[in-house]
N, C-alpha and C. Protein backbone atom coordinates (compact mmCIF):
# COMPACT_ATOMS: atom_id res chain seq x y z
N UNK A 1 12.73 -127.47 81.37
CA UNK A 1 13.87 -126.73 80.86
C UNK A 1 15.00 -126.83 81.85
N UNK A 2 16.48 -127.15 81.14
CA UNK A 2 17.52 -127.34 82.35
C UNK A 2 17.88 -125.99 82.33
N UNK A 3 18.36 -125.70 83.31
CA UNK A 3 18.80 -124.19 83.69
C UNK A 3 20.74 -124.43 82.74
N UNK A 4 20.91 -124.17 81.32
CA UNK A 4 21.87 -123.80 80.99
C UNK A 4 22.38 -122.84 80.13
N UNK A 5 21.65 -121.73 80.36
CA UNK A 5 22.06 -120.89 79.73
C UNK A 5 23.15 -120.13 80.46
N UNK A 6 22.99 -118.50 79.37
CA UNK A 6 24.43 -117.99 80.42
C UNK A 6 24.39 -117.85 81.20
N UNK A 7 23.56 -116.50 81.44
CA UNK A 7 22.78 -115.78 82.57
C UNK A 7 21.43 -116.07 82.89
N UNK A 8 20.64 -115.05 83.58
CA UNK A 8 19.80 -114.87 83.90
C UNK A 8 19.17 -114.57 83.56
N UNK A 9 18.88 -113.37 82.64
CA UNK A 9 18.68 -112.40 81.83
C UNK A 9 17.95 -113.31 81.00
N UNK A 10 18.51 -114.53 79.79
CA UNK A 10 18.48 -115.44 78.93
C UNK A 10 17.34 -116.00 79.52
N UNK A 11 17.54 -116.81 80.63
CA UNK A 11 16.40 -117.34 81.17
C UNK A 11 15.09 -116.93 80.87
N UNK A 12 15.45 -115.80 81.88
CA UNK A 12 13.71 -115.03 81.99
C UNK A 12 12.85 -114.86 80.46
N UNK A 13 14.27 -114.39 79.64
CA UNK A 13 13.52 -113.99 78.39
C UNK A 13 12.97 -115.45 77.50
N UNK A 14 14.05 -116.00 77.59
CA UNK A 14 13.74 -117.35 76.94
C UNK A 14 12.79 -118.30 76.80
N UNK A 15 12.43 -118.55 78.49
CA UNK A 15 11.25 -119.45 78.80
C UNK A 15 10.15 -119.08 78.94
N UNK A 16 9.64 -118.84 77.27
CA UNK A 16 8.43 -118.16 76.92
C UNK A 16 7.31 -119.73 77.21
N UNK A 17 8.01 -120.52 77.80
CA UNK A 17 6.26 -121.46 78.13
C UNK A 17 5.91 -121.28 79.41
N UNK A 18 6.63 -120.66 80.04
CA UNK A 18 6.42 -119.89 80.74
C UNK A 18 5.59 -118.81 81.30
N UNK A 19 4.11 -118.38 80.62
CA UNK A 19 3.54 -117.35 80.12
C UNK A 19 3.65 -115.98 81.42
N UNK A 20 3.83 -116.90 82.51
CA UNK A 20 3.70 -115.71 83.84
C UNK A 20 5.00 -115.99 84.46
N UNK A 21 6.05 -115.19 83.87
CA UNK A 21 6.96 -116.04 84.99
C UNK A 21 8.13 -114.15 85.61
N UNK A 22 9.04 -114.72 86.66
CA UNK A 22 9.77 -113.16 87.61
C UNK A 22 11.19 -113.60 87.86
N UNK A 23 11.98 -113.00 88.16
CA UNK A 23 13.09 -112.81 88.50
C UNK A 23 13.35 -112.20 90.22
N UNK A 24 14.17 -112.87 91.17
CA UNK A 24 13.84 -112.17 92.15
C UNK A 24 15.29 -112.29 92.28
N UNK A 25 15.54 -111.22 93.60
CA UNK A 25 16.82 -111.40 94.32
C UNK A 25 16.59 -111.55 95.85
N UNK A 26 17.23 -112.84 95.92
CA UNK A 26 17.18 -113.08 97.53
C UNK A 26 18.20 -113.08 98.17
N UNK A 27 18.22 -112.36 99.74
CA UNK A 27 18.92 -111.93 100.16
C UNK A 27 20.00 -113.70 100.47
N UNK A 28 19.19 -115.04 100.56
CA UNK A 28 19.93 -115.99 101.34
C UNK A 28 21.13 -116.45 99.97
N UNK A 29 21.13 -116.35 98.76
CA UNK A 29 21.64 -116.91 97.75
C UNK A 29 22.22 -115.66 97.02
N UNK A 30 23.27 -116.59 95.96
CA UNK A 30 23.84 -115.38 95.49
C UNK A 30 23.73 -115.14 94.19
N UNK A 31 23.05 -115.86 93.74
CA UNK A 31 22.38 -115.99 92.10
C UNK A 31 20.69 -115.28 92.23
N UNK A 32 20.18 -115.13 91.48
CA UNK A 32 19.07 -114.60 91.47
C UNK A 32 17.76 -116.01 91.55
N UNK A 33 16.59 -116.19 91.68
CA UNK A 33 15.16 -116.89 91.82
C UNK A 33 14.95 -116.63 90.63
N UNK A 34 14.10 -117.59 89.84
CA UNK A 34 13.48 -117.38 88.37
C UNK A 34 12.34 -118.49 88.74
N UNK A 35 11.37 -117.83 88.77
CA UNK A 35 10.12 -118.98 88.63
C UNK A 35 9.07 -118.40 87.62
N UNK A 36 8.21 -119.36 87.21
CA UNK A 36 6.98 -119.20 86.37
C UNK A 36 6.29 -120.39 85.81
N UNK A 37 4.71 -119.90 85.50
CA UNK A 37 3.96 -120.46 85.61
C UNK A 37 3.54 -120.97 83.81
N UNK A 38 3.26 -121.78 83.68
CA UNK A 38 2.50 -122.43 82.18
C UNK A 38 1.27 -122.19 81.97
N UNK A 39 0.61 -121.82 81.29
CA UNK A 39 -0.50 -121.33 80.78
C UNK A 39 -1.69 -122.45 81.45
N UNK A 40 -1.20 -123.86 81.42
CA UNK A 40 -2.42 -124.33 82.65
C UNK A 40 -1.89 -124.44 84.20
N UNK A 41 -1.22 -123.75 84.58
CA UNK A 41 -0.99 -123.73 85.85
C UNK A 41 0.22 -124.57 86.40
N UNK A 42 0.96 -125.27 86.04
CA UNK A 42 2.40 -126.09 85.76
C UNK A 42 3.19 -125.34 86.18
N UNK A 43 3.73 -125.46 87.42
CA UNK A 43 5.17 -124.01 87.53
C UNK A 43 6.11 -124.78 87.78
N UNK A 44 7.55 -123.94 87.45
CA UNK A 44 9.07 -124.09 87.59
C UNK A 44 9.55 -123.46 88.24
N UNK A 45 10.50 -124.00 89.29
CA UNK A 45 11.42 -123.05 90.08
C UNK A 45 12.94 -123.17 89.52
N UNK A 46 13.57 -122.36 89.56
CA UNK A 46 14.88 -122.09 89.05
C UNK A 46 15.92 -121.42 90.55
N UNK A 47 16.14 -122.58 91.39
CA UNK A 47 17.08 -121.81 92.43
C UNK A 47 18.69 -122.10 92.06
N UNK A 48 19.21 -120.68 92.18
CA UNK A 48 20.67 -120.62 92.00
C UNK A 48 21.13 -121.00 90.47
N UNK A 49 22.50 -122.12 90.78
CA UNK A 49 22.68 -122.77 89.04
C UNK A 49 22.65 -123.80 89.31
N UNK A 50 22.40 -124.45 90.30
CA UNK A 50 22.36 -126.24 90.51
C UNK A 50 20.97 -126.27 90.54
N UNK A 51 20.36 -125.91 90.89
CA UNK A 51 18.63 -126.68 91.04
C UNK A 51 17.21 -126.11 90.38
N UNK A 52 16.60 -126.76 89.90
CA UNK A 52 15.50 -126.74 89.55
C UNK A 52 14.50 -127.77 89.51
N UNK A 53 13.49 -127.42 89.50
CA UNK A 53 12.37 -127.88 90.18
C UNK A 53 11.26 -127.69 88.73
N UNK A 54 10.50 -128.74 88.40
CA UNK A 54 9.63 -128.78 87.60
C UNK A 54 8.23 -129.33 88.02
N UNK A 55 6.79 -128.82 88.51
CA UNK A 55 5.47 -129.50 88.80
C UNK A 55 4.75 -129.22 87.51
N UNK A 56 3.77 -130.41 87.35
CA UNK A 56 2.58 -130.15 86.85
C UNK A 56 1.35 -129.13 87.63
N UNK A 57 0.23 -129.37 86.91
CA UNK A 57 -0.66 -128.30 87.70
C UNK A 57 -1.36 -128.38 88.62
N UNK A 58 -1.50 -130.11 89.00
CA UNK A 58 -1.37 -130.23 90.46
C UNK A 58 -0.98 -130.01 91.18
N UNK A 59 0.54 -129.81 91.29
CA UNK A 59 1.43 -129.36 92.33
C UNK A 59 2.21 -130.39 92.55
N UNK A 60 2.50 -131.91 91.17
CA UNK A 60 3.39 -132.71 91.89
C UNK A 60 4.41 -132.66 90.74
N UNK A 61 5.21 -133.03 91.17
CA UNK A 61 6.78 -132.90 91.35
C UNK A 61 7.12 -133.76 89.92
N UNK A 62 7.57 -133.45 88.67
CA UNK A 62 7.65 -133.95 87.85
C UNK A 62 8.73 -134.32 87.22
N UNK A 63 10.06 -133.11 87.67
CA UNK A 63 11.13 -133.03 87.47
C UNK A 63 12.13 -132.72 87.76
N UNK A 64 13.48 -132.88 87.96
CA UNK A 64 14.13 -132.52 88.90
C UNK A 64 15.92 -131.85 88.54
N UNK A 65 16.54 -131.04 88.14
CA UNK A 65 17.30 -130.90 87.84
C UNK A 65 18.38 -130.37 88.63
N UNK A 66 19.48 -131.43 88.95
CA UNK A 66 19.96 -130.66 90.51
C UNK A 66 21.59 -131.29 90.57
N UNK A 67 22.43 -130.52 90.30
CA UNK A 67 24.06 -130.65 90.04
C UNK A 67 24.48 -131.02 89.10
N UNK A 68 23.75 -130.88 88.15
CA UNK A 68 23.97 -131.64 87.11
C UNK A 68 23.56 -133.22 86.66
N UNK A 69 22.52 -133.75 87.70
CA UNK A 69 22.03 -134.51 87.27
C UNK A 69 20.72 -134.32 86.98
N UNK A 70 20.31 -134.88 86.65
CA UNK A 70 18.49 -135.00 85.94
C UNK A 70 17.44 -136.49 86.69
N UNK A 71 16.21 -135.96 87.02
CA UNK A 71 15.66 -137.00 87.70
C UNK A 71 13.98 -136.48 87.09
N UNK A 72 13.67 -137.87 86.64
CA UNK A 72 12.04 -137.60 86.28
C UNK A 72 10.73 -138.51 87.20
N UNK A 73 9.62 -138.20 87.32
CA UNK A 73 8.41 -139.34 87.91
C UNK A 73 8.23 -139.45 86.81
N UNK A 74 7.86 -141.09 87.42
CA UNK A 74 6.84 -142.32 86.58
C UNK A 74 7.08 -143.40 87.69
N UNK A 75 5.25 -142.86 87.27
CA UNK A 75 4.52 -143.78 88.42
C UNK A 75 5.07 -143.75 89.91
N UNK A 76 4.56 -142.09 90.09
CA UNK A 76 4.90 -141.75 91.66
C UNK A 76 5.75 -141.91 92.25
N UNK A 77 6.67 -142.54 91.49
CA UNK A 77 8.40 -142.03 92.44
C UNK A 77 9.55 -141.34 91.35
N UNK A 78 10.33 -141.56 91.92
CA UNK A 78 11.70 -140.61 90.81
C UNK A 78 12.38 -141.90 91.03
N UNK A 79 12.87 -141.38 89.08
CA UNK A 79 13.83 -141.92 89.12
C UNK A 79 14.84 -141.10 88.04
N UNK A 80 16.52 -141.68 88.42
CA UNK A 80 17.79 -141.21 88.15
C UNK A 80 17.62 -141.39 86.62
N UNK A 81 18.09 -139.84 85.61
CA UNK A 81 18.18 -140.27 84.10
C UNK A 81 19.79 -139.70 83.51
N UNK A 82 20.24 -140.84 83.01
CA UNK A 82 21.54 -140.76 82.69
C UNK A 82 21.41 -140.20 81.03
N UNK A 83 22.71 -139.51 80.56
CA UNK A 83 22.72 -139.56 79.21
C UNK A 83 24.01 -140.70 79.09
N UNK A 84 23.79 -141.81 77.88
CA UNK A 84 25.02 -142.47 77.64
C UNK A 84 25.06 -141.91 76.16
N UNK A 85 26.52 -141.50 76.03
CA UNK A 85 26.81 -141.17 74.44
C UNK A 85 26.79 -142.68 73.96
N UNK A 86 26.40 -142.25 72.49
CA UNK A 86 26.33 -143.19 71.58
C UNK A 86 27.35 -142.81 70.67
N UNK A 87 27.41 -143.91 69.40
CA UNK A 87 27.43 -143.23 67.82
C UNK A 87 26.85 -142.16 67.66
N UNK A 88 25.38 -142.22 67.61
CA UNK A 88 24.35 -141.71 66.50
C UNK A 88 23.46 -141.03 67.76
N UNK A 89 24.28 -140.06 68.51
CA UNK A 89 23.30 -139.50 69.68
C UNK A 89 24.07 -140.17 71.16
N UNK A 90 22.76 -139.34 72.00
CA UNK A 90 22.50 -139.93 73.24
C UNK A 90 21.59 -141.13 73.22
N UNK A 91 21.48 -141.78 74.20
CA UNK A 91 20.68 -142.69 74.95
C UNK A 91 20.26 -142.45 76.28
N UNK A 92 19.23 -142.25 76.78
CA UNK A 92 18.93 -142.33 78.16
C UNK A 92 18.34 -143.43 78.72
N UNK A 93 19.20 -143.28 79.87
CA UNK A 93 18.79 -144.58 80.95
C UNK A 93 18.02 -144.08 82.23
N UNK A 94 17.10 -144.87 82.50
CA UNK A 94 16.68 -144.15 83.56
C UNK A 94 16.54 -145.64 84.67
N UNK A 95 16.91 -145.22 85.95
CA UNK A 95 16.85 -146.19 87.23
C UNK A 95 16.32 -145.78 88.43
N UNK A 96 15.40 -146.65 89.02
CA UNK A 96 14.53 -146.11 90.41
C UNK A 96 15.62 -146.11 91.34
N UNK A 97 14.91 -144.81 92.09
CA UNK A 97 15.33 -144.24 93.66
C UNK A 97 15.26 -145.42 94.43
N UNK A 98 16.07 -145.33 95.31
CA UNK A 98 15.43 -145.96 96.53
C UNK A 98 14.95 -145.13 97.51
N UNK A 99 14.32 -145.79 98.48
CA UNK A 99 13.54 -144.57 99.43
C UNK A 99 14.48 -143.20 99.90
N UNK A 100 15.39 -144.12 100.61
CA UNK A 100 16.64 -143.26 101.33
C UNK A 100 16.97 -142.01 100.37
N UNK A 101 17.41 -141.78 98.81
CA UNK A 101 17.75 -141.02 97.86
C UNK A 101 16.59 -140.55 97.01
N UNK A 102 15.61 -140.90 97.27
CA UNK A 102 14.31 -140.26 97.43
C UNK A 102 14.01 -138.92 98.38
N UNK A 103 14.19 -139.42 99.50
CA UNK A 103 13.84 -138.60 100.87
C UNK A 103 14.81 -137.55 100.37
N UNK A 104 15.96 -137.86 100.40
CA UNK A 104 17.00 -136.49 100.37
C UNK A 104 17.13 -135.81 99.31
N UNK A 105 16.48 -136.18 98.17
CA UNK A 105 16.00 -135.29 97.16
C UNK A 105 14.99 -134.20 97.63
N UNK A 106 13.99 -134.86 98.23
CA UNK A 106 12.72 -133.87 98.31
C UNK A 106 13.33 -133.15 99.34
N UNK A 107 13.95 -133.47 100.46
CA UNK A 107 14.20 -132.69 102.19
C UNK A 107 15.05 -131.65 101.18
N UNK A 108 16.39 -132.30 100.70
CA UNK A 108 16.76 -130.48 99.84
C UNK A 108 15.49 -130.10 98.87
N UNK A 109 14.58 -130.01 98.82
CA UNK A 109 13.81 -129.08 98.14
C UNK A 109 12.89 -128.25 98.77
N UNK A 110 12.71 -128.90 100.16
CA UNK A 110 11.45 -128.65 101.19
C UNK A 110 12.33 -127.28 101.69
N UNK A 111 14.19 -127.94 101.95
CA UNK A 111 14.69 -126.66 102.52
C UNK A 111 14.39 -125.09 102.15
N UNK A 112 14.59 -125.53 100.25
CA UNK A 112 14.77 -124.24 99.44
C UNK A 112 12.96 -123.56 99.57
N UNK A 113 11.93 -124.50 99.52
CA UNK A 113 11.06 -124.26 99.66
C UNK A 113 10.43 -123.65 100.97
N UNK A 114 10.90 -124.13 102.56
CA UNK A 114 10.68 -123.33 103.35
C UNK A 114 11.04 -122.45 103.83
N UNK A 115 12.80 -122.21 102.78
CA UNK A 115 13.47 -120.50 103.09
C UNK A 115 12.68 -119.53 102.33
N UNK A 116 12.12 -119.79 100.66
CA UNK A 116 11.21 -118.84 100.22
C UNK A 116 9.91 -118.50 100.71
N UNK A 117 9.50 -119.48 101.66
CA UNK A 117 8.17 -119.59 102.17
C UNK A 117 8.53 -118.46 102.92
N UNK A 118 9.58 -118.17 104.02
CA UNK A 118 9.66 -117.44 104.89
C UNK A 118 10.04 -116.12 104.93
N UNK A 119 11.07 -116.02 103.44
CA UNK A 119 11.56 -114.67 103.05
C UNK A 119 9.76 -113.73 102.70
N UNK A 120 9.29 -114.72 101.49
CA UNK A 120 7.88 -113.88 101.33
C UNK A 120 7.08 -113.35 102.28
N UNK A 121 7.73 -114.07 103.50
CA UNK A 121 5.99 -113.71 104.94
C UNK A 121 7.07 -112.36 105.13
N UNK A 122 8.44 -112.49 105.56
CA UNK A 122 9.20 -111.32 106.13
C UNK A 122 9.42 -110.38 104.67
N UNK A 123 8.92 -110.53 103.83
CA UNK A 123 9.28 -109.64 102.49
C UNK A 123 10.58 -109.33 102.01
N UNK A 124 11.51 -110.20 102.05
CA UNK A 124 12.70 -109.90 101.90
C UNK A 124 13.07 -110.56 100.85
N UNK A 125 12.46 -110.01 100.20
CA UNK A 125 12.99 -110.29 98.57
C UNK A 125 12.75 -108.55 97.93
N UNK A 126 13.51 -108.98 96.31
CA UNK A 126 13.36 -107.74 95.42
C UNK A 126 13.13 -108.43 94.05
N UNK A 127 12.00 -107.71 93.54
CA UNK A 127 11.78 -108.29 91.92
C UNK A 127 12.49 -107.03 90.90
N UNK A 128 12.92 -108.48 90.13
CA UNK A 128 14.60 -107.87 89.35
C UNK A 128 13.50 -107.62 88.06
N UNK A 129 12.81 -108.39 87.70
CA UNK A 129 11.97 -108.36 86.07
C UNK A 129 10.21 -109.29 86.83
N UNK A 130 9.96 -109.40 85.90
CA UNK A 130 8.50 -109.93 86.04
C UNK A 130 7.78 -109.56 84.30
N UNK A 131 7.47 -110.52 83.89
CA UNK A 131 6.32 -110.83 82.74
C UNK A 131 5.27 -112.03 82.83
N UNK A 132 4.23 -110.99 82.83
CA UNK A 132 3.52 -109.48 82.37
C UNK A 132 3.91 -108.93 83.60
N UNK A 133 3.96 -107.97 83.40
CA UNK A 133 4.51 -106.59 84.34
C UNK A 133 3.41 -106.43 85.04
N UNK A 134 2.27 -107.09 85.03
CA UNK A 134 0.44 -106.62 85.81
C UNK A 134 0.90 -108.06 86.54
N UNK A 135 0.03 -107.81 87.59
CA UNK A 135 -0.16 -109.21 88.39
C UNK A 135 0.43 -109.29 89.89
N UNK A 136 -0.02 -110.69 90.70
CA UNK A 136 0.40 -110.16 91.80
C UNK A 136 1.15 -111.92 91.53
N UNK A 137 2.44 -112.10 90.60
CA UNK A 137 2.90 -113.52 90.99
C UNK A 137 3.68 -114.00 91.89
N UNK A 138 4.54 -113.21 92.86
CA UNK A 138 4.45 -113.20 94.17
C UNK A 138 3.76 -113.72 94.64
N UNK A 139 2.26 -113.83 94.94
CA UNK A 139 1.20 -114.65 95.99
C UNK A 139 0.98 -114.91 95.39
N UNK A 140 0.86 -115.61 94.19
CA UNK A 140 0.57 -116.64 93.17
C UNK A 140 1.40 -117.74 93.52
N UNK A 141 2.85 -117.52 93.64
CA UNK A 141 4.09 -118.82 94.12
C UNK A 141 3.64 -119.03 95.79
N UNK A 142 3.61 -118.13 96.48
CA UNK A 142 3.36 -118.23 97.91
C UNK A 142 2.17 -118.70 98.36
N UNK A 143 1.20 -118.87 97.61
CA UNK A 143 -0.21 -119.64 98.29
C UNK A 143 -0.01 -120.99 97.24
N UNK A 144 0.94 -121.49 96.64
CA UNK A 144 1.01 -122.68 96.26
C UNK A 144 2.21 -123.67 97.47
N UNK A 145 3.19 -122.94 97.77
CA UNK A 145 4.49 -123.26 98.25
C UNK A 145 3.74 -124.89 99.45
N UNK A 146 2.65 -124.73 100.47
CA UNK A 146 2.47 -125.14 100.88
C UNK A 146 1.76 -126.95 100.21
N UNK A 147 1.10 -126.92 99.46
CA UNK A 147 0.85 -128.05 98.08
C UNK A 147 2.37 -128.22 97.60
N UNK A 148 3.28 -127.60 97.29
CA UNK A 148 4.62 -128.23 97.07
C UNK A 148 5.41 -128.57 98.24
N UNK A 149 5.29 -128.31 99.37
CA UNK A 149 5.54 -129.31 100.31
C UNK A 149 5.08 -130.69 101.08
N UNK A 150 3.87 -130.66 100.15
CA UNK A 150 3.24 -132.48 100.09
C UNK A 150 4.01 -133.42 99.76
N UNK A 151 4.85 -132.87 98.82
CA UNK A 151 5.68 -133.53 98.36
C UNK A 151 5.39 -135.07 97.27
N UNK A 152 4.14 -134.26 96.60
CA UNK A 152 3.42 -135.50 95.72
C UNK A 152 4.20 -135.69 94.59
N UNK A 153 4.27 -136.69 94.05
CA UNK A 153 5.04 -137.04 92.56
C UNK A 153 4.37 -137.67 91.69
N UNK A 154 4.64 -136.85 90.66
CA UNK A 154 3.37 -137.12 89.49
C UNK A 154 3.67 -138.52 88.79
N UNK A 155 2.51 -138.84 87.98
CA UNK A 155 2.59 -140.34 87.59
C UNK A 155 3.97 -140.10 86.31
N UNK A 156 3.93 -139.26 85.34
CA UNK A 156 4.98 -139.08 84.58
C UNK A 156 5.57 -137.68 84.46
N UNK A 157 6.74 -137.49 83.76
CA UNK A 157 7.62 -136.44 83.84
C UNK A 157 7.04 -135.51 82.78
N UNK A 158 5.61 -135.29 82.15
CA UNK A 158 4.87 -134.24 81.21
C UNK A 158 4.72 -133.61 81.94
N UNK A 159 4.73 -131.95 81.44
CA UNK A 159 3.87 -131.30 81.82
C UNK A 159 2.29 -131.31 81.68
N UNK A 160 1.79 -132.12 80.57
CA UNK A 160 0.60 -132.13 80.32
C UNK A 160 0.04 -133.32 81.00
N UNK A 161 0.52 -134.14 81.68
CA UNK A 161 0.59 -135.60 81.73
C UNK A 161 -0.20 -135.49 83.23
């Protein structure tokens, strides 16, 4: 899911494939955290309005949504997906990374990933919403964070895949 809705609010409620997913406020950003989990274990991060982050239930890296561009795996690396207007629609193109624009994809993600790693140990966050309202998904995201800094990339851009 690309992060374009209005708010926030929309989000949370919206991304019912989502089945476990929270709303946080962190003190380092000025938009709110939206993450959650898929009924087999597949989670999404939603930082700010530029980035998001899509894994399967391994923990690798499937998708990538970040300034407005879009980036998917196949066959363990990323690559760049364009929309070209058509007539009759879009068309997407998609073209491999090279290493170099590889690396600096994941290093900005490791960042966002080792500031939440660190807010959770110092507790400096606040949960704005959370569904289901039971649960501890807090240490559900935080005992994964470390498997998303492997920085593995899945063979394709499914969640089921």
């Amino acid at each position: 899911m690309e992060r374009s809705l209005e708010n926030d609010e929309d989000l949370l409620a919206d991304a019912t494939a989502l089945v476990e997913r929270a709303q946080l406020e962190l003190p380092t950003i000025n938009n709110s955290f939206i993450f959650g989990f898929r009924t087999n274990g597949a989670l999404s991060l939603f930082f700010e309005d530029a980035a998001t982050y899509h894994f399967n239930q391994r923990d690798e890296l499937r998708r990538i949504f970040l300034c407005g561009k879009r980036y998917k795996a196949e066959e363990g690396q990323l690559l760049s997906v364009d929309r070209i207007p058509q007539t009759r629609g879009v068309r997407l193109q998609s073209a491999a990374l090279d290493p170099e624009q590889t690396e600096k994809l994941l290093c900005g993600m490791n960042q966002r990933l080792d500031v939440l790693d660190s807010l959770f140990d110092a507790g400096r966050y606040r949960i704005i919403a959370k569904i289901p309202k039971h649960g501890d998904i807090i240490a559900r995201l935080h005992i994964r964070i470390p498997e998303l800094l492997q920085n593995r990339i899945a063979q394709a851009p499914y969640v089921g895949a």
